[in-house]
Protein backbone atom coordinates (compact mmCIF):
# COMPACT_ATOMS: atom_id res chain seq x y z
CA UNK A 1 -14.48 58.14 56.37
CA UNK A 2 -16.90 56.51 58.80
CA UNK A 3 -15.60 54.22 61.56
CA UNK A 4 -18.79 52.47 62.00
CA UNK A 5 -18.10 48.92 63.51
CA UNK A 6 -20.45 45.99 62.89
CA UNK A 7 -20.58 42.92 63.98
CA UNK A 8 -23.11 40.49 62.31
CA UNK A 9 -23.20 36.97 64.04
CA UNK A 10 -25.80 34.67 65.54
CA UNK A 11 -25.91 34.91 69.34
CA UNK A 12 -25.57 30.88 70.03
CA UNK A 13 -22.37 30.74 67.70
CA UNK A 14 -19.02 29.92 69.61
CA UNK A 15 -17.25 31.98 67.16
CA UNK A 16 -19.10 34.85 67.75
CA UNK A 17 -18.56 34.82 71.25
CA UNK A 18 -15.17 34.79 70.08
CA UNK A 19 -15.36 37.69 68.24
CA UNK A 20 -17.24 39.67 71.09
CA UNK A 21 -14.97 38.92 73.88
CA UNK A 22 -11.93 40.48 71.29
CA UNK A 23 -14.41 43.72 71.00
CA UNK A 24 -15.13 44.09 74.68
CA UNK A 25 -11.90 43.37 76.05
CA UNK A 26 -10.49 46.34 73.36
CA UNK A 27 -13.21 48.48 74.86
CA UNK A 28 -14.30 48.93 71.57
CA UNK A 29 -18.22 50.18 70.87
CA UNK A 30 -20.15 48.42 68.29
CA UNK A 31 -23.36 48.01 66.29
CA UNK A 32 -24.30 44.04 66.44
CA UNK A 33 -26.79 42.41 63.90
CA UNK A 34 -28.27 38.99 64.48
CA UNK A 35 -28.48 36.27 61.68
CA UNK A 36 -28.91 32.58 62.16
CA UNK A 37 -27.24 30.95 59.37
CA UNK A 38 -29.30 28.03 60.25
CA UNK A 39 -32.69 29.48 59.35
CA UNK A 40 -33.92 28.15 55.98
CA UNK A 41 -32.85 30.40 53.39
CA UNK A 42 -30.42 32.32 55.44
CA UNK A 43 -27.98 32.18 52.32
CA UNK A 44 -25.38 34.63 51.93
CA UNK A 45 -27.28 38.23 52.53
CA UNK A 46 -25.08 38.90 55.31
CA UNK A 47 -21.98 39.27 53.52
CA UNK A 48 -20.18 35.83 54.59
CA UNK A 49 -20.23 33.94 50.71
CA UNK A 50 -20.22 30.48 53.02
CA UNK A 51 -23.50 31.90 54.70
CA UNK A 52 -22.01 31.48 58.06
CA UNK A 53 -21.18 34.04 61.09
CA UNK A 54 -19.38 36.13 62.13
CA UNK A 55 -18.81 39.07 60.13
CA UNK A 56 -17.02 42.26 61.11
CA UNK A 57 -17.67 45.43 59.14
CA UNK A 58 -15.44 48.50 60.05
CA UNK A 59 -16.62 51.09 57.59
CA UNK A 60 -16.17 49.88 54.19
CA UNK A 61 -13.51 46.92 55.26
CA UNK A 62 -15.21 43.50 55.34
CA UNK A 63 -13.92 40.74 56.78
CA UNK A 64 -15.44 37.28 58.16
CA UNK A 65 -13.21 33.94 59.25
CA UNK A 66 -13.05 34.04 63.17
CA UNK A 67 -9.23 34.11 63.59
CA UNK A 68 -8.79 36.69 60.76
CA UNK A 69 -11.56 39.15 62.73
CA UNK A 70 -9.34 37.96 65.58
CA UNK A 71 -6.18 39.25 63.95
CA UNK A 72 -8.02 42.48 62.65
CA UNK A 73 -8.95 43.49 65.83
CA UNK A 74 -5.62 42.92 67.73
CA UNK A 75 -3.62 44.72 64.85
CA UNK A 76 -6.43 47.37 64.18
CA UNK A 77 -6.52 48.34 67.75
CA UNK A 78 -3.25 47.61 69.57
CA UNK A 79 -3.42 49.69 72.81
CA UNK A 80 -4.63 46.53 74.91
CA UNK A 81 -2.96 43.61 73.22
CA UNK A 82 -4.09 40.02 72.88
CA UNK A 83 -1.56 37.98 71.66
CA UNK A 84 1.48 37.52 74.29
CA UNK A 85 4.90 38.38 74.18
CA UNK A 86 7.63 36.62 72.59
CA UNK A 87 7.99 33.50 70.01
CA UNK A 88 7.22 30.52 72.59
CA UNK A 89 3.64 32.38 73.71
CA UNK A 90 2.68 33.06 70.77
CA UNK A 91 3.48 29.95 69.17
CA UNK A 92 1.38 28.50 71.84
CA UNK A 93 -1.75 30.53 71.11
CA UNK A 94 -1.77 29.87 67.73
CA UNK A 95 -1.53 26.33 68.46
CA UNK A 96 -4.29 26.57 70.92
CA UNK A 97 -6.44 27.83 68.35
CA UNK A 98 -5.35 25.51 65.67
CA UNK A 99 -6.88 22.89 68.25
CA UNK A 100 -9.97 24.84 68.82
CA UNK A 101 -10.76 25.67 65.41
CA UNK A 102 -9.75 21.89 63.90
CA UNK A 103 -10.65 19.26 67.38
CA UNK A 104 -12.63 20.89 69.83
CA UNK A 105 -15.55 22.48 68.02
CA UNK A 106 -16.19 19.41 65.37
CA UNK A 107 -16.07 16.85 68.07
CA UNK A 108 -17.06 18.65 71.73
CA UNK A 109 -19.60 21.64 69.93
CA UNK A 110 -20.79 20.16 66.97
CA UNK A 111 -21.03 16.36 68.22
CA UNK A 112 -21.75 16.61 71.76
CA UNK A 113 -22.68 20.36 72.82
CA UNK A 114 -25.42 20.12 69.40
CA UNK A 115 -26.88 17.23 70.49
CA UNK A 116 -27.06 17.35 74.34
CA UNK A 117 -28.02 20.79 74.65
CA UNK A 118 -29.30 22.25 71.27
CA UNK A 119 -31.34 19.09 69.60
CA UNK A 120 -33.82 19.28 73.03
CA UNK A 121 -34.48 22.76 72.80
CA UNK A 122 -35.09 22.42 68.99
CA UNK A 123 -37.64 19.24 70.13
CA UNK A 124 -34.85 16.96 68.32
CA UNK A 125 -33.93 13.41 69.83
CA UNK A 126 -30.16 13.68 70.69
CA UNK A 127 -28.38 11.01 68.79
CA UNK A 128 -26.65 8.76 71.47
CA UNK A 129 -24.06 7.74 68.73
CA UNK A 130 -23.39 10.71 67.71
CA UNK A 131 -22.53 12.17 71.53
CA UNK A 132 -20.46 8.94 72.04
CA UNK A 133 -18.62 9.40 68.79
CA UNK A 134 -17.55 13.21 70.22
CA UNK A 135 -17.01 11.99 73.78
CA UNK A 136 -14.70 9.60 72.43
CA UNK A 137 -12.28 12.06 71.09
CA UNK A 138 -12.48 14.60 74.11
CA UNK A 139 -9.61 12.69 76.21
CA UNK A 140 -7.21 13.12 73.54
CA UNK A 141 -8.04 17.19 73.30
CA UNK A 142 -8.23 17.72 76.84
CA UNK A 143 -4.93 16.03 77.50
CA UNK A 144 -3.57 18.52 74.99
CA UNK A 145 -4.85 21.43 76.02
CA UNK A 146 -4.00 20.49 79.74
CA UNK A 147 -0.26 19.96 78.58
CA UNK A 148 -0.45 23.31 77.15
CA UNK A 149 -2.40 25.00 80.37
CA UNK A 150 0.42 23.40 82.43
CA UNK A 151 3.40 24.80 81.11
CA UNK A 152 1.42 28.10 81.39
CA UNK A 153 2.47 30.58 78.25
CA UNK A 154 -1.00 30.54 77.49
CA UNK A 155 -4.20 29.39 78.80
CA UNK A 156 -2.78 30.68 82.31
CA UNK A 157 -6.06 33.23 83.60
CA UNK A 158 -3.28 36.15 84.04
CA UNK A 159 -4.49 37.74 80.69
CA UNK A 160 -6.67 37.45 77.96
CA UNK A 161 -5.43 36.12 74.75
CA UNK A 162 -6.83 35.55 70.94
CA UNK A 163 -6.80 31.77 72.43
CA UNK A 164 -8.80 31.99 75.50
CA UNK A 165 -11.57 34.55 73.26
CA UNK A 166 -11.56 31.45 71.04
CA UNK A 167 -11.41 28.44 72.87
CA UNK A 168 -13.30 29.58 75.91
CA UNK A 169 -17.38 30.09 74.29
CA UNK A 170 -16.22 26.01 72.97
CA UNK A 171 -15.55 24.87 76.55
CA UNK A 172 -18.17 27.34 78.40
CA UNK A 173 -21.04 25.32 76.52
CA UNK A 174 -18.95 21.57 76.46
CA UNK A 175 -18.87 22.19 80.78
CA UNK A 176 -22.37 22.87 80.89
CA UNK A 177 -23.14 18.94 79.81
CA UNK A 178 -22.73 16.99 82.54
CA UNK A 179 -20.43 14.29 80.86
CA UNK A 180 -18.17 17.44 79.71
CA UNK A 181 -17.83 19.09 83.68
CA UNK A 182 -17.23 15.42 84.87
CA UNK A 183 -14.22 14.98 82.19
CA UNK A 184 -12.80 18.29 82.32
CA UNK A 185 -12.33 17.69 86.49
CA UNK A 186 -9.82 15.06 85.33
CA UNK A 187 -7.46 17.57 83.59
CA UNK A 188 -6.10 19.90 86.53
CA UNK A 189 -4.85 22.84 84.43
CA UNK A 190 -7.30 22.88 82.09
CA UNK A 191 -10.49 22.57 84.76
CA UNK A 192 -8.30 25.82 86.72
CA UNK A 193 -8.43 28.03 83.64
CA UNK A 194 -12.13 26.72 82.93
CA UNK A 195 -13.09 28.29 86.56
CA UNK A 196 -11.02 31.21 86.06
CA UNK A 197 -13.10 32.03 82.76
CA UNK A 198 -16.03 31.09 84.30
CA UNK A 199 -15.95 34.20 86.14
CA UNK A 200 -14.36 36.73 84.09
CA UNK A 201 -16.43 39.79 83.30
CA UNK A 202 -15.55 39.04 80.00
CA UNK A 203 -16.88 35.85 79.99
CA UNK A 204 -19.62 36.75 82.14
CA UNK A 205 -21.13 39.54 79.73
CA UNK A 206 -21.08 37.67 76.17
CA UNK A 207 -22.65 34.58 78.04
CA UNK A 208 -25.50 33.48 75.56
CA UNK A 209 -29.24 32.83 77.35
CA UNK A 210 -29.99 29.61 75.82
CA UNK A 211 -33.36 30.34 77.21
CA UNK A 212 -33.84 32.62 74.11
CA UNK A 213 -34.11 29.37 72.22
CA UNK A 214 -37.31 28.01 74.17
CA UNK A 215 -39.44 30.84 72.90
């Protein structure tokens, strides 16, 4: 049987960032396939019946849904782990994903990162309210994630977890607008594992070149 790995995602997508930190910090080779389920008529072609990324094919297993790729990988592959130790850490990473996945992406990605940084490039007015309504939720995530960064099972930048793959490509982008790096600098935790991600290798390879969408 073939052991052909694919990957099929869109290379501005948080999630599959996500998905390509999990490959390269398992060392694992792949084959990668761009689709941008926002082009008209992306539809469902590329396997995901949502039309959405990512998608991970490992010979004739399909599977899409960014924490269950997470979880396929990890269990697939276990010689360099990403989930921690013990009930408490891993508790804690699943919780920091539950955030990601269900606060940080609807209001800091798709509210604020979409508008200030993606509607420009696309020649789109950002929608002021729209920014505001996502700014006005980030305090409440930060505070949690800081709580979380503080006690230090997870989101500590002494090794790479499903959580940070996941919740870092959310933050990477929410830093870059200005409002974002000014509000993260009041959570101390947090804004210590933002630098420390900022320079993983990790990190620093799957960074997307937003200048790709000026052509």
């Amino acid at each position: 049987m073939s052991n052909r790995l694919l990957l099929i995602g869109y290379a501005f997508s948080v999630y599959t960032r996500a998905v390509r930190m999990a490959l390269l910090a398992k060392g694992l080779a792949y084959e990668y396939s761009e689709v941008n389920p926002f082009a008209p008529r992306a539809g469902r072609a590329h396997g995901h019946p949502f039309g959405r990324v990512p998608v991970l094919d490992h010979a004739t297993f399909r599977i899409y849904e960014t924490q269950a790729i997470l979880d396929y990988i990890t269990l697939t592959w276990p010689a360099t782990s990403l989930v921690p130790t013990g009930a408490k850490p891993l508790a804690r990473m699943r919780q920091v994903m539950g955030i990601a996945d269900s606060y940080v992406y609807e209001a800091l990605v798709r509210q604020v990162v979409s508008q200030v940084v993606f509607a420009p490039l696309d020649g789109t007015k950002p929608d002021a309210e729209v920014i505001a309504q996502g700014m006005s939720h980030a305090p409440t995530t930060l505070a949690a994630l800081d709580e979380i960064a503080t006690e230090g099972l997870v989101l500590n930048a002494t090794s790479l977890t499903q959580a940070d793959c996941l919740l870092w490509p959310m933050l990477d982008y929410f830093n870059a607008v200005p409002e974002g790096g000014a509000l993260l600098m009041a959570y101390p935790a947090l804004s210590r594992w933002v630098s420390a991600m900022a320079v993983h290798p990790i990190a620093i390879q799957t960074a997307p070149d937003l200048k790709g969408l000026r052509a």
